[in-house]
Protein backbone atom coordinates (compact mmCIF):
# COMPACT_ATOMS: atom_id res chain seq x y z
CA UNK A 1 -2.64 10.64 6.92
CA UNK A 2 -0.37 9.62 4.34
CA UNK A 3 -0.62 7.37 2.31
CA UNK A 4 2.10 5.52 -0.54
CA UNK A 5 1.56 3.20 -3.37
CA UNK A 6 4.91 1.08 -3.77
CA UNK A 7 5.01 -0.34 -6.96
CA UNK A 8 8.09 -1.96 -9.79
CA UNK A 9 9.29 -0.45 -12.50
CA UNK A 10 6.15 -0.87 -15.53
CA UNK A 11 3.36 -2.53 -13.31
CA UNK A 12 0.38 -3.35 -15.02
CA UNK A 13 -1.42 -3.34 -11.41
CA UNK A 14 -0.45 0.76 -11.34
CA UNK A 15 -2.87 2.05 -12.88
CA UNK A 16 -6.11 0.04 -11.38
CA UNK A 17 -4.60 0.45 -8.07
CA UNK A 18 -4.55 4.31 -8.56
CA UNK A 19 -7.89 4.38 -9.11
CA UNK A 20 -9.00 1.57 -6.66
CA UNK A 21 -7.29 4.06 -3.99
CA UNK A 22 -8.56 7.12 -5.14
CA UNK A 23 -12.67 5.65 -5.08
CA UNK A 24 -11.54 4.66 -1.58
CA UNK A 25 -10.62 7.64 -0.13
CA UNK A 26 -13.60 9.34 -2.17
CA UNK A 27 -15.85 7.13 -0.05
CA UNK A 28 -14.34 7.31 3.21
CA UNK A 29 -11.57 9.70 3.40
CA UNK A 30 -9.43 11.94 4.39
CA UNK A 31 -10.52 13.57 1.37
CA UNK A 32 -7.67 15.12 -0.38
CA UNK A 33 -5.08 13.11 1.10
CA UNK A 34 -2.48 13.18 -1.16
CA UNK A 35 -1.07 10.18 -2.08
CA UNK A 36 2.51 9.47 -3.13
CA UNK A 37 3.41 6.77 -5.95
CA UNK A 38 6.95 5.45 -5.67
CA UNK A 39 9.00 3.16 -7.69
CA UNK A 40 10.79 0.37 -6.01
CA UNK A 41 13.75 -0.02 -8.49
CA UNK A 42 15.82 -2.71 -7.59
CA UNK A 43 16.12 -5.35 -4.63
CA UNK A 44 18.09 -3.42 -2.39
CA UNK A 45 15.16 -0.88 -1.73
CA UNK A 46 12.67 -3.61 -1.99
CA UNK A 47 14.51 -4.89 1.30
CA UNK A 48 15.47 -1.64 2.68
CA UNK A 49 11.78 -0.92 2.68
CA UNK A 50 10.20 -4.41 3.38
CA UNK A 51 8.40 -4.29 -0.20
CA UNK A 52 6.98 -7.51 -0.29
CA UNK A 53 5.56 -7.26 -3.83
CA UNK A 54 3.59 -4.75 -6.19
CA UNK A 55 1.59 -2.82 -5.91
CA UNK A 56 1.98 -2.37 -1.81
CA UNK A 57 -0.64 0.26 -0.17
CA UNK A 58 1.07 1.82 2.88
CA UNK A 59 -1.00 4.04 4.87
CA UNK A 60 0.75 5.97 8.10
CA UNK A 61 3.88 3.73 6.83
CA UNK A 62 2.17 0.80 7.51
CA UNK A 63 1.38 -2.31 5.00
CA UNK A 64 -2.39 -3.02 5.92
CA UNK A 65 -2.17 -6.31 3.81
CA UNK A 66 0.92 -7.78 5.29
CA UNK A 67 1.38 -11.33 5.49
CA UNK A 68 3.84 -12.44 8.51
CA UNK A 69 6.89 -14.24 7.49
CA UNK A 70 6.69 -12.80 3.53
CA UNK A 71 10.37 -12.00 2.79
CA UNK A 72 10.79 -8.65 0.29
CA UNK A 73 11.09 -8.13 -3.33
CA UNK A 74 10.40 -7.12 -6.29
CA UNK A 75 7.81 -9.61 -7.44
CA UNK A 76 3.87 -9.32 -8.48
CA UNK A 77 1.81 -8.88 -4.83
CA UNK A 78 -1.58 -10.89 -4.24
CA UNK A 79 -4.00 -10.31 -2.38
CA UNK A 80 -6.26 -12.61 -0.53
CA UNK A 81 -9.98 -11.68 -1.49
CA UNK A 82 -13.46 -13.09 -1.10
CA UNK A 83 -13.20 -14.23 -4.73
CA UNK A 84 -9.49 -16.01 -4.38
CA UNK A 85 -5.92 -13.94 -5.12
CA UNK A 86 -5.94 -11.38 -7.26
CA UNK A 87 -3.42 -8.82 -8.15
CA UNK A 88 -5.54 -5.97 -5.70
CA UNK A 89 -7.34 -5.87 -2.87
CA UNK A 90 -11.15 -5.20 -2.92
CA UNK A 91 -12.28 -1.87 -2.89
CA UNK A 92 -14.58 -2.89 0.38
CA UNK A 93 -10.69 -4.05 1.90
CA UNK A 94 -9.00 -0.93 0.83
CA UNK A 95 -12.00 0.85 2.61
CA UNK A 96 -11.75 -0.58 5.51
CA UNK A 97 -7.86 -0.46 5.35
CA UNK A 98 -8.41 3.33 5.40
CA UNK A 99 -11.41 3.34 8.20
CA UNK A 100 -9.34 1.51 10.50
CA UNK A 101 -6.49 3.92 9.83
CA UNK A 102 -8.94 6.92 10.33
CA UNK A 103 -10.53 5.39 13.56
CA UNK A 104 -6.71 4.96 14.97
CA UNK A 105 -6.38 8.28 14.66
CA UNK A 106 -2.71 10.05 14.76
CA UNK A 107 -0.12 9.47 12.15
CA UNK A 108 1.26 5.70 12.59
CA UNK A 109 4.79 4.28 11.47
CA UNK A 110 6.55 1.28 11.02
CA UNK A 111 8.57 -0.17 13.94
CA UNK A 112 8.85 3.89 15.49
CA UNK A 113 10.64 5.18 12.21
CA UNK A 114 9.45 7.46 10.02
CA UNK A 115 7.97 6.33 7.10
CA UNK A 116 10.35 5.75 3.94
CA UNK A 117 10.78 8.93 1.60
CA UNK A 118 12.68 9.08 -1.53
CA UNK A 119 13.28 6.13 -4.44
C-alpha cells in the first residue's frame, strides 16, 4: 500500500495530519507502511496532480475524500465531519479510508496511471 500526504508549502494542518495518519495505520494497518510527505509547490503541480487542497491523503494514488466537481489548487482542504468542516478528517474516517483500501486489496491508481512521484 502506499500511501502520500500532499500538502503546500508551511501548512499548519502538516503536522496533525502526520500524526492523525500515523494512529491510523497503528490501529488498522499495514503496519509499517511507509508514508511519503510531498510538497505541492506551485499551481501547475497542484493541477498536474489534481491537488484539490491541503493536506490531501492519497492512498494506492487515490484521494479517499474527493469531492466531484472540486477544481485543483493550492488552497486550505476541508473536510466534511460529524462535527461540521474542519481542516482533517476524523481519525474514525481516516480508518476507514485505510480499511476500505486494505479490504480492496491490490495496489490501486488513479485513472490506470501510476501514482504521482517526485515534487
Amino acid at each position: 500500500m502506499r500511501i502520500e500526504l500532499l500538502v503546500v508549502p508551511d501548512c499548519p494542518h502538516t503536522e496533525p495530519a502526520v500524526d492523525l495518519l500515523r494512529q491510523a495505520l497503528d490501529e488498522v494497518g499495514p503496519y509499517g507502511a511507509p508514508v511519503v510527505t510531498r510538497v505541492i509547490p506551485g499551481q501547475a503541480e497542484a493541477e498536474r496532480s489534481g491537488f484539490t487542497g491541503s493536506p490531501t491523503f492519497l492512498i494506492d494514488g487515490l484521494d479517499p475524500f474527493t469531492e466531484p466537481g472540486r477544481p485543483p489548487g493550492m488552497s486550505c482542504r476541508l473536510y466534511r465531519t460529524p462535527a461540521g468542516l474542519s481542516g482533517l478528517p476524523t481519525l474514525d474516517q481516516l480508518r476507514q479510508a485505510l480499511t476500505s483500501a486494505l479490504a480492496a486489496g491490490g495496489p490501486r491508481t488513479r485513472g490506470g496511471t501510476e501514482p504521482p512521484t517526485g515534487g
